[in-house]
PDB file of N, CA and C in Angstrom:
ATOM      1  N   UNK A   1      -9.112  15.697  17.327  1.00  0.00           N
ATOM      2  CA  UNK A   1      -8.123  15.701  16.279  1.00  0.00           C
ATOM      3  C   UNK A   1      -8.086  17.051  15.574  1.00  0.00           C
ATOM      4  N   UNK A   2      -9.433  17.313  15.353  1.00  0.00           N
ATOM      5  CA  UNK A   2      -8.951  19.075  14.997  1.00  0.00           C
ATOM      6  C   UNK A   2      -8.819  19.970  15.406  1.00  0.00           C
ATOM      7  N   UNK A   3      -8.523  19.850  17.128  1.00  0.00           N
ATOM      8  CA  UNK A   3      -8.099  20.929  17.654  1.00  0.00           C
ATOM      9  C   UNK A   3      -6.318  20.879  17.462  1.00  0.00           C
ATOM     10  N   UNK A   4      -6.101  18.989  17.451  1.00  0.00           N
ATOM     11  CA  UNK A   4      -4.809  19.332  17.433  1.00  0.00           C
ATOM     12  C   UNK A   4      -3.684  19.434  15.662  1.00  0.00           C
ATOM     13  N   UNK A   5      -4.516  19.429  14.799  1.00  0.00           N
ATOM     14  CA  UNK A   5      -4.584  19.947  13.438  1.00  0.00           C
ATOM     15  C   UNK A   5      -4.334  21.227  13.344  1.00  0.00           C
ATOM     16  N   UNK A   6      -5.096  21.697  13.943  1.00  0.00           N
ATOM     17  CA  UNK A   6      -5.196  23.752  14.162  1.00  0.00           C
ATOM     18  C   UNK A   6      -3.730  23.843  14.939  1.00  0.00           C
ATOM     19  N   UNK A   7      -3.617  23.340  15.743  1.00  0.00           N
ATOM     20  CA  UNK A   7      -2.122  23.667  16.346  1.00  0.00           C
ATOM     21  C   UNK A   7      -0.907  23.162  15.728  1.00  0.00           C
ATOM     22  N   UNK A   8      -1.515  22.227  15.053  1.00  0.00           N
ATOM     23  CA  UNK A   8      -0.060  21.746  14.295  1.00  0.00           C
ATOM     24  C   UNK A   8      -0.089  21.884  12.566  1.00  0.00           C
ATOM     25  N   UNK A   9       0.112  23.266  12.068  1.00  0.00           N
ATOM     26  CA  UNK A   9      -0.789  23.733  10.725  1.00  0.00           C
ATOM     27  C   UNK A   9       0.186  22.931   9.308  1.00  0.00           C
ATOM     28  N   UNK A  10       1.591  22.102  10.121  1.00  0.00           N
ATOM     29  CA  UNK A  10       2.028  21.785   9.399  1.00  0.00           C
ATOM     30  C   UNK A  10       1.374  20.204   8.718  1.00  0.00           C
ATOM     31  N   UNK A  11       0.677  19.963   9.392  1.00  0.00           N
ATOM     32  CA  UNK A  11       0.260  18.243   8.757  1.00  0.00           C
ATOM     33  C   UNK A  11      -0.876  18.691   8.430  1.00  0.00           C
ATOM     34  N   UNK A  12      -0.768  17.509   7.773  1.00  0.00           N
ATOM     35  CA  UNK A  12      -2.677  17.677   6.506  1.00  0.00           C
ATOM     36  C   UNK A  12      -2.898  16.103   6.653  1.00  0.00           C
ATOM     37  N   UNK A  13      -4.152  16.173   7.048  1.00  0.00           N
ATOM     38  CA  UNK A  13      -4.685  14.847   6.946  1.00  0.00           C
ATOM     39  C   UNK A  13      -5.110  14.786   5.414  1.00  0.00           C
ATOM     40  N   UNK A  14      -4.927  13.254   4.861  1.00  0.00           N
ATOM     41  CA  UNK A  14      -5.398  13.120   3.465  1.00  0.00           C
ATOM     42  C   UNK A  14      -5.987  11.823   3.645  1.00  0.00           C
ATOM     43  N   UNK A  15      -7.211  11.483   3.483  1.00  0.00           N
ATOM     44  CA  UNK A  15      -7.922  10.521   3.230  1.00  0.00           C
ATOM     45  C   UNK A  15      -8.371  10.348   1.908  1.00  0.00           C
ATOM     46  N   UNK A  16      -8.326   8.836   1.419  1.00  0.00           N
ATOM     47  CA  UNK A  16      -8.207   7.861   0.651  1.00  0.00           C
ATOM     48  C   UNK A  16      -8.876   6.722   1.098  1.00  0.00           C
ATOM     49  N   UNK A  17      -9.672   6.107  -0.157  1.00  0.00           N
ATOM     50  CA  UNK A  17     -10.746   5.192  -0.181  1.00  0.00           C
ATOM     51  C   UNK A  17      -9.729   4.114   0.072  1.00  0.00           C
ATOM     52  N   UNK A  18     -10.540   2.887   0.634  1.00  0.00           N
ATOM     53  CA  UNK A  18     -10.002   1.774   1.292  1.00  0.00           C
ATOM     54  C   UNK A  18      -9.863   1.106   0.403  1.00  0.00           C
ATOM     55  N   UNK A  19      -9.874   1.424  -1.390  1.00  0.00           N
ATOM     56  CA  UNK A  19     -10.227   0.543  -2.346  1.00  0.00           C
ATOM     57  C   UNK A  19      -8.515   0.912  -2.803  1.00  0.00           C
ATOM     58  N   UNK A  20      -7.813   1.849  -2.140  1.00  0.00           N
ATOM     59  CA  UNK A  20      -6.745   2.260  -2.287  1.00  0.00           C
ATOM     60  C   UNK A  20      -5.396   1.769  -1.495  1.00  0.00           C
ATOM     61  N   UNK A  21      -5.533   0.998  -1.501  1.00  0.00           N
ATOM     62  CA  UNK A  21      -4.256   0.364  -0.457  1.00  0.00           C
ATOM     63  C   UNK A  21      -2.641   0.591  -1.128  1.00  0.00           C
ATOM     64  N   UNK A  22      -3.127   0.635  -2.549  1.00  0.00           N
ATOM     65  CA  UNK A  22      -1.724   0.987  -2.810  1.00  0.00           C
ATOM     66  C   UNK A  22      -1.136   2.367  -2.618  1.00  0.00           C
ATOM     67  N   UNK A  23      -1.823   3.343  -2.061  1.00  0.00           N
ATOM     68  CA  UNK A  23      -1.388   4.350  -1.752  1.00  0.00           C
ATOM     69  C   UNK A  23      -0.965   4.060  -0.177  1.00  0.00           C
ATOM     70  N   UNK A  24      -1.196   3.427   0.321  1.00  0.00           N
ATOM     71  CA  UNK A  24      -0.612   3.375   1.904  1.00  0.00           C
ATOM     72  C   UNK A  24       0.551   2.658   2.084  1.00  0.00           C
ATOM     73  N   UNK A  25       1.957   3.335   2.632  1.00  0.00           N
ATOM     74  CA  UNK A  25       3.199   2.780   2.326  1.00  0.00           C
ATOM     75  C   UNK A  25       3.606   1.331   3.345  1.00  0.00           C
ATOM     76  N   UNK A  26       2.515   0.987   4.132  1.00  0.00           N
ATOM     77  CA  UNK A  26       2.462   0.454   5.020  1.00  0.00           C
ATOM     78  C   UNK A  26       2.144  -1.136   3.733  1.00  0.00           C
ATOM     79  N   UNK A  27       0.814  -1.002   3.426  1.00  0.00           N
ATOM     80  CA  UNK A  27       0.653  -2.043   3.008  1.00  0.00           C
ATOM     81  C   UNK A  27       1.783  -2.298   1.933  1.00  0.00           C
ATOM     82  N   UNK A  28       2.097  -1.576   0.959  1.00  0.00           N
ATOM     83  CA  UNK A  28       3.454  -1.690   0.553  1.00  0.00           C
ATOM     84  C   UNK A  28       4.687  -2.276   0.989  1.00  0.00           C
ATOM     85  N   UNK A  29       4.588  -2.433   2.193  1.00  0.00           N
ATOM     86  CA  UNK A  29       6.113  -2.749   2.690  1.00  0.00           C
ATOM     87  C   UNK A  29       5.498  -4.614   3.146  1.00  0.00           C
ATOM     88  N   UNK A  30       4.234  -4.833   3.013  1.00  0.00           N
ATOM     89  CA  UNK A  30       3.562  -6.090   3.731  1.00  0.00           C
ATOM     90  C   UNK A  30       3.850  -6.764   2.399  1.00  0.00           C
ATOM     91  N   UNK A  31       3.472  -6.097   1.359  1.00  0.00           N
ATOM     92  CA  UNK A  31       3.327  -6.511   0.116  1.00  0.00           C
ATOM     93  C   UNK A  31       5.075  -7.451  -0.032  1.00  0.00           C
ATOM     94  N   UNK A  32       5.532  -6.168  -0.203  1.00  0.00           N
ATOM     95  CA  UNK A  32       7.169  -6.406  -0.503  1.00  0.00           C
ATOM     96  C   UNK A  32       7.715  -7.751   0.606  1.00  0.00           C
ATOM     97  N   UNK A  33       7.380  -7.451   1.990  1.00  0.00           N
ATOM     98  CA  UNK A  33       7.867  -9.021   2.480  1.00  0.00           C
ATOM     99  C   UNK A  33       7.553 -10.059   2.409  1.00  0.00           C
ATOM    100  N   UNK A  34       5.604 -10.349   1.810  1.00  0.00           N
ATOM    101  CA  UNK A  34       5.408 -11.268   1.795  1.00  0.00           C
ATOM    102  C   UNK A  34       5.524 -11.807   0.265  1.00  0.00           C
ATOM    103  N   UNK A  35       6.702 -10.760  -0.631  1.00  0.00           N
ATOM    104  CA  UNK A  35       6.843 -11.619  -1.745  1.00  0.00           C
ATOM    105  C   UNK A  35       8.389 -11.396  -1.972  1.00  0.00           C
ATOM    106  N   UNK A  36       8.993 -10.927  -1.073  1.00  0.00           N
ATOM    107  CA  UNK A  36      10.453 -11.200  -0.814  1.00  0.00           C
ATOM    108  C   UNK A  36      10.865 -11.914  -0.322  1.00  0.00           C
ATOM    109  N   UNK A  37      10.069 -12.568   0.615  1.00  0.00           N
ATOM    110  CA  UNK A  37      10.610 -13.240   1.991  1.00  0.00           C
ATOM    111  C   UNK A  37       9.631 -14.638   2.178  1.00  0.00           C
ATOM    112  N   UNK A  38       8.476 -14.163   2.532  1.00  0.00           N
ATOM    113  CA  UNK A  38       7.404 -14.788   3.158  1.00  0.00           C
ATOM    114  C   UNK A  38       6.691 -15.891   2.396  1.00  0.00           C
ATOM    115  N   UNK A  39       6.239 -15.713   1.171  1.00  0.00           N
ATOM    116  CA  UNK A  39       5.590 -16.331  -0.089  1.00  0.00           C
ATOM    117  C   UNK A  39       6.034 -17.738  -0.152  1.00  0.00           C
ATOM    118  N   UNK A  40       7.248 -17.535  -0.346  1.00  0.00           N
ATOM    119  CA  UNK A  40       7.546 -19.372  -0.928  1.00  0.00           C
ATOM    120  C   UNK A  40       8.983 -19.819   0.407  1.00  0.00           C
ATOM    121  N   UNK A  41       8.431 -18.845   1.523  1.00  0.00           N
ATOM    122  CA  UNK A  41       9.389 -19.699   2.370  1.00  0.00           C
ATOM    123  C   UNK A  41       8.327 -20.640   3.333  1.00  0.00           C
ATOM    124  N   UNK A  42       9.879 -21.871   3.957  1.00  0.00           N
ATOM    125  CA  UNK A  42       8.543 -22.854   4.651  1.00  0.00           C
ATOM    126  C   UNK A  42       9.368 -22.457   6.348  1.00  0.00           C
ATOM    127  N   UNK A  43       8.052 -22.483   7.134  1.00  0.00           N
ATOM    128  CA  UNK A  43       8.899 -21.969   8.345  1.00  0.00           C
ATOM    129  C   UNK A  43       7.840 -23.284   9.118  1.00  0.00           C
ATOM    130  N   UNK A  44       8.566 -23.620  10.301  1.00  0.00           N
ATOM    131  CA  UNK A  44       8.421 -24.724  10.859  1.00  0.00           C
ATOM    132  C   UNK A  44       7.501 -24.545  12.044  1.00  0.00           C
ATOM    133  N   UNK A  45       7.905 -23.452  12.332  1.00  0.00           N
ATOM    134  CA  UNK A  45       7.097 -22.711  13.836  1.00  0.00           C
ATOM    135  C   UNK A  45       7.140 -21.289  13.265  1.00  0.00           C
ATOM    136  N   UNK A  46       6.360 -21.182  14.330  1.00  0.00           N
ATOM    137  CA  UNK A  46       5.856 -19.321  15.129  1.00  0.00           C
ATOM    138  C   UNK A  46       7.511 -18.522  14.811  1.00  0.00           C
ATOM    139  N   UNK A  47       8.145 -19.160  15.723  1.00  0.00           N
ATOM    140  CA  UNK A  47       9.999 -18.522  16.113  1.00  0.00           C
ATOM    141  C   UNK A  47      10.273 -18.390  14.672  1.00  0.00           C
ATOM    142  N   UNK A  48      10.388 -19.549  14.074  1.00  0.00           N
ATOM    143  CA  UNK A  48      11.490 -19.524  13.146  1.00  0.00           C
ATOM    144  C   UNK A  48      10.756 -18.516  11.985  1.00  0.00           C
ATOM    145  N   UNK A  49       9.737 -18.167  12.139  1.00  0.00           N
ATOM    146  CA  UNK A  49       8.330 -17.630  11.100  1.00  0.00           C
ATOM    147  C   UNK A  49       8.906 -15.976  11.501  1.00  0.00           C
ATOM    148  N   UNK A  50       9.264 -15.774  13.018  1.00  0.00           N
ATOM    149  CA  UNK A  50       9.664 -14.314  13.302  1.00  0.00           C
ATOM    150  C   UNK A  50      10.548 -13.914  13.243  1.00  0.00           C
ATOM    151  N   UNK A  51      12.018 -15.016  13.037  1.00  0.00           N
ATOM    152  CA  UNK A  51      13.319 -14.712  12.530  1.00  0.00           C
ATOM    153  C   UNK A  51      13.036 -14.895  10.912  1.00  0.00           C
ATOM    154  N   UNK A  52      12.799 -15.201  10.424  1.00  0.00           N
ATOM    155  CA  UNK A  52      12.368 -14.522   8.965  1.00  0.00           C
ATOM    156  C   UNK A  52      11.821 -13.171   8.870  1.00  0.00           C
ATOM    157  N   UNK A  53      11.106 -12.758   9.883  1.00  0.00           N
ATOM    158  CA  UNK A  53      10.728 -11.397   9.370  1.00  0.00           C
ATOM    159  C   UNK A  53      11.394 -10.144   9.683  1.00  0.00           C
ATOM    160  N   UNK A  54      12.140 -10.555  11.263  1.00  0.00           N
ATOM    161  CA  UNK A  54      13.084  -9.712  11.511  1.00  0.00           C
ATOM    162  C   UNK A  54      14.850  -9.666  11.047  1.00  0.00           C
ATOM    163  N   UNK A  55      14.572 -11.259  10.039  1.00  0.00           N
ATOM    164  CA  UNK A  55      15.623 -10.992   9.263  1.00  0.00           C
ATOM    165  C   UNK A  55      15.865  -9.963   8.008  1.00  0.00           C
ATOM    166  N   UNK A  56      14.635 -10.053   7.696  1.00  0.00           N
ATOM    167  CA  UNK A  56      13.817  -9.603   6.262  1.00  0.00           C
ATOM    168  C   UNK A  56      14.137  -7.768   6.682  1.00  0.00           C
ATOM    169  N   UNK A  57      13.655  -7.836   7.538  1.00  0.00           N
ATOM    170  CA  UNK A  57      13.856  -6.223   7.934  1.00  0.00           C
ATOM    171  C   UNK A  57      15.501  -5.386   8.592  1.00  0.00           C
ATOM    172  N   UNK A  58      15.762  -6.364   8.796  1.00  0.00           N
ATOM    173  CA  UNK A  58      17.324  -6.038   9.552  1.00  0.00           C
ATOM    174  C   UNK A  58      18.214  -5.566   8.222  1.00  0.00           C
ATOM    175  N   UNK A  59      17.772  -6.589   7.172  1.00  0.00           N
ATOM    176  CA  UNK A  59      18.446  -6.655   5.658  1.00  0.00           C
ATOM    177  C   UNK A  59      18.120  -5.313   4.801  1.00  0.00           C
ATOM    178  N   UNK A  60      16.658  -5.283   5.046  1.00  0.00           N
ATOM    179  CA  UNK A  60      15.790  -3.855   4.323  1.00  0.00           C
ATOM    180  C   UNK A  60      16.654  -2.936   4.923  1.00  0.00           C
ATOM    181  N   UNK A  61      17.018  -2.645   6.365  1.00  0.00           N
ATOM    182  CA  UNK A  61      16.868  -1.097   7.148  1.00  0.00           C
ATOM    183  C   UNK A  61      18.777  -1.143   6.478  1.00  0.00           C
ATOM    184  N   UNK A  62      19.025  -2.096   5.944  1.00  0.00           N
ATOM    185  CA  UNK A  62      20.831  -1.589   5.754  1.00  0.00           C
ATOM    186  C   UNK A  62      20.908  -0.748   4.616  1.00  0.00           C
ATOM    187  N   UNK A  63      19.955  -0.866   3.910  1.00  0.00           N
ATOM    188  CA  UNK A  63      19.877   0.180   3.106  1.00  0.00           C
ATOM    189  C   UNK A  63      18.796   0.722   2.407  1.00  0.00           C
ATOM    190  N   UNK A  64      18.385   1.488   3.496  1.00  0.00           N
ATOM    191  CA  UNK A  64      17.122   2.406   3.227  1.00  0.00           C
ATOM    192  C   UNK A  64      17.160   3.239   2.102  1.00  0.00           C
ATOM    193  N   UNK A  65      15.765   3.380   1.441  1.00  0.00           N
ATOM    194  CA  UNK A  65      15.550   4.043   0.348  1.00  0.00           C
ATOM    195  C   UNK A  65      14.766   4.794   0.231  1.00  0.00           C
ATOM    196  N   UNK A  66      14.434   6.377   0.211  1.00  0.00           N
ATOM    197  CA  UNK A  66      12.929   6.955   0.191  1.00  0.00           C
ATOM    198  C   UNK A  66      12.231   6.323  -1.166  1.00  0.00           C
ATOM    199  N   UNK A  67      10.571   6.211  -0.926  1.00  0.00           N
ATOM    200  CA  UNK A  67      10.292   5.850  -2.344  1.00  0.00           C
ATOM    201  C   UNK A  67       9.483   6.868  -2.947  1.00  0.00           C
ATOM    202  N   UNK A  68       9.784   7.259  -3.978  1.00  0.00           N
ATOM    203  CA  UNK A  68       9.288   8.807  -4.711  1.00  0.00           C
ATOM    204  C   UNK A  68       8.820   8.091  -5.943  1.00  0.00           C
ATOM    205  N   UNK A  69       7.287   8.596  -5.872  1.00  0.00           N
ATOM    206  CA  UNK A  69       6.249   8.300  -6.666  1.00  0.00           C
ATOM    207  C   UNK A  69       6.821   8.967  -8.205  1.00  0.00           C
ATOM    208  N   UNK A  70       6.854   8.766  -9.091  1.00  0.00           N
ATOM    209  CA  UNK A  70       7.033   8.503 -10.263  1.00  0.00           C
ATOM    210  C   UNK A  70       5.963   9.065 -10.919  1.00  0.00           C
ATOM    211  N   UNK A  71       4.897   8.676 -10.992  1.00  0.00           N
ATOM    212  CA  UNK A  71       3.367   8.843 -11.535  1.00  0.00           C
ATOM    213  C   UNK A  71       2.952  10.055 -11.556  1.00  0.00           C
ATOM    214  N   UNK A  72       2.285  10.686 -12.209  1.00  0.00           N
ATOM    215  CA  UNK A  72       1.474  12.050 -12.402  1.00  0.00           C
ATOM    216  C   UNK A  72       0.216  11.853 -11.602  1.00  0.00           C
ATOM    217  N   UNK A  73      -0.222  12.937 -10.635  1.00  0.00           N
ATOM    218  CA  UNK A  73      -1.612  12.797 -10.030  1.00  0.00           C
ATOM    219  C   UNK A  73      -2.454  12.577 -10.971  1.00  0.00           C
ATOM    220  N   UNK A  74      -2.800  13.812 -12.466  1.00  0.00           N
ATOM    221  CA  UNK A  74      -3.903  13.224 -13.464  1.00  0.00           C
ATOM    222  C   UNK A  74      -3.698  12.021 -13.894  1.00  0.00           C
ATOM    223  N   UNK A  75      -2.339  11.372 -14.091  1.00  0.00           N
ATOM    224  CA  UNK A  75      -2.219  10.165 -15.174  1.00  0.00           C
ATOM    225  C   UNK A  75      -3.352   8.880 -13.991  1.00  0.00           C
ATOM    226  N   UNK A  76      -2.643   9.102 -12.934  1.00  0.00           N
ATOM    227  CA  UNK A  76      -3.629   8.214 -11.782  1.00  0.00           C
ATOM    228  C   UNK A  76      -5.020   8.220 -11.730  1.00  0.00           C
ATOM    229  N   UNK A  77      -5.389   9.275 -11.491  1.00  0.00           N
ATOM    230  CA  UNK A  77      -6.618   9.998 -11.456  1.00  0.00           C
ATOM    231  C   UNK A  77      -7.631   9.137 -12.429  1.00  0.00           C
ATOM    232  N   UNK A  78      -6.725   9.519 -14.381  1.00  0.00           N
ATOM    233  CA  UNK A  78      -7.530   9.079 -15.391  1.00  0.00           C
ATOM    234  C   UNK A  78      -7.632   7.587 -15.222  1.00  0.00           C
ATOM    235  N   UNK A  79      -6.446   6.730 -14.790  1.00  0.00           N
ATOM    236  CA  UNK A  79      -6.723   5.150 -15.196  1.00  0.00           C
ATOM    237  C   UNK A  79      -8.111   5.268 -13.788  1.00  0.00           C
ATOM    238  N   UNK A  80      -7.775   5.690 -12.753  1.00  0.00           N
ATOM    239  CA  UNK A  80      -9.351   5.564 -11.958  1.00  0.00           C
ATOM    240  C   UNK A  80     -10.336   5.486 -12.514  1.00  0.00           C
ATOM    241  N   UNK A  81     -10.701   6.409 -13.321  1.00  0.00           N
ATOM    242  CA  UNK A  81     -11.966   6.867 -14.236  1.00  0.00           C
ATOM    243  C   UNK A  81     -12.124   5.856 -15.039  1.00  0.00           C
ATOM    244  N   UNK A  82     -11.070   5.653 -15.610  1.00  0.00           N
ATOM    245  CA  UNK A  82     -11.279   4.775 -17.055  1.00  0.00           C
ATOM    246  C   UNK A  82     -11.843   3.132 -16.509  1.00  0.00           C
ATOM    247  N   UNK A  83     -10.930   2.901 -15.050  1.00  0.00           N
ATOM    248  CA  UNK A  83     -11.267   1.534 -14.328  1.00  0.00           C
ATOM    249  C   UNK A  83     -12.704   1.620 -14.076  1.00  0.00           C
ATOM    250  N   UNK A  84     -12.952   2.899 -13.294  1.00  0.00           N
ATOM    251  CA  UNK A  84     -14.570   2.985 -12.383  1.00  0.00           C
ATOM    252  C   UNK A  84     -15.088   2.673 -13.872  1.00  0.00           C
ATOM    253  N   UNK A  85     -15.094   3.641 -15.062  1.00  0.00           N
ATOM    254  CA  UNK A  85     -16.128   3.388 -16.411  1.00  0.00           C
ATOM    255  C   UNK A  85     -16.399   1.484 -16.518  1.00  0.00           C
ATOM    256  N   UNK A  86     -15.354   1.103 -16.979  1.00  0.00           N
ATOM    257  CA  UNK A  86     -15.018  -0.091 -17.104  1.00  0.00           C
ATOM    258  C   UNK A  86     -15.544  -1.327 -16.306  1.00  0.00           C
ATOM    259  N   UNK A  87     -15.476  -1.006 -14.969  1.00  0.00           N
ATOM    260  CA  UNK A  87     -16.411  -2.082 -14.079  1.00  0.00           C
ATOM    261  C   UNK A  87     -17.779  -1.031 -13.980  1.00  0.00           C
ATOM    262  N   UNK A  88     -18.158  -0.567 -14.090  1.00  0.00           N
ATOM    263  CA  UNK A  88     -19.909  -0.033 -13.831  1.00  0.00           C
ATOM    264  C   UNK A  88     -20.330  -0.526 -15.398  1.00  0.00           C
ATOM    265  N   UNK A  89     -19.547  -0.564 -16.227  1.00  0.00           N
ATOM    266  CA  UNK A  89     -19.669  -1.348 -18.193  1.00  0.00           C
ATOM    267  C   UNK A  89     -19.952  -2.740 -17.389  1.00  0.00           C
ATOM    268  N   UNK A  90     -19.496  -3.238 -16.983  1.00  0.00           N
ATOM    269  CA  UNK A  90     -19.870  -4.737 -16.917  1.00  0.00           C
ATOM    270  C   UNK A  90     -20.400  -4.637 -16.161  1.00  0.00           C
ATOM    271  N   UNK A  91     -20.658  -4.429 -14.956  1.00  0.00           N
ATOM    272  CA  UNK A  91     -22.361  -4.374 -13.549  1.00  0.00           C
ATOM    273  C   UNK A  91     -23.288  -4.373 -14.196  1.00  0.00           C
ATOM    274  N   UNK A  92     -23.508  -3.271 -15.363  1.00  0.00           N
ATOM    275  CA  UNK A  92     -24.341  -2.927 -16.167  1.00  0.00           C
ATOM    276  C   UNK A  92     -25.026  -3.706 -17.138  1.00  0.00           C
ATOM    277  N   UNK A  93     -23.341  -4.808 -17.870  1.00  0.00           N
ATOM    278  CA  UNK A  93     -24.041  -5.587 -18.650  1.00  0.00           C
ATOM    279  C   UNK A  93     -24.451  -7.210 -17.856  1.00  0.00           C
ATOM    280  N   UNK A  94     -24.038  -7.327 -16.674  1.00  0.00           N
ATOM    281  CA  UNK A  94     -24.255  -8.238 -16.030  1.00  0.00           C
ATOM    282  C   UNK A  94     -26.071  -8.057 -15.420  1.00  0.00           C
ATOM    283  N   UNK A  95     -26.367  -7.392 -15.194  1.00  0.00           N
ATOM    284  CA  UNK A  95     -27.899  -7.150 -14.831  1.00  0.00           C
ATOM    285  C   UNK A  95     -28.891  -7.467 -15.867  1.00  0.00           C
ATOM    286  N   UNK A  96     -28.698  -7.249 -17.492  1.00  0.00           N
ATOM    287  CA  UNK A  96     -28.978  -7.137 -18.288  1.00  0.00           C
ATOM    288  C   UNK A  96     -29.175  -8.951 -18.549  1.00  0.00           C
TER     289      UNK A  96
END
């Protein structure tokens, strides 16, 4: 992979903790069908379970949207900190 990194100087790998899923646009889009679509529907079978999803998506792709993060890297960054403080506060007082 890093030979083919060096040849291709335009991509950057960026890794992110697995505690991070909301940064991956993938799980995002799992998120969004299974509470657009999926959540409170009743499907009878397998079939009718996969025409829901390729309905779900046929509907999405008619009108695609880029999604542009909003958020400040520090503003993110700090609620991290403030979360990590916050649960190692209670580990802490839980041992105790």
């Amino acid at each position: 992979m890093k030979e083919w990194l060096e040849k291709h100087p335009r991509f950057t790998v960026h890794f992110t903790p697995t505690s991070a899923s909301w940064l991956n646009m993938v799980e995002r889009f799992f998120r969004d069908i299974t509470t657009g679509r999926l959540r409170h529907g009743v499907f009878r079978s397998v079939p009718e379970l996969n025409a829901a999803i390729k309905e779900y998506i046929a509907m999405h792709n008619q009108s695609p949207r880029p999604f542009i993060w909003t958020a400040k890297a520090n503003d993110i960054l700090q609620k991290v900190i403030r979360a990590n403080h916050h649960l190692s506060s209670k580990q802490n007082d839980s041992l105790h």
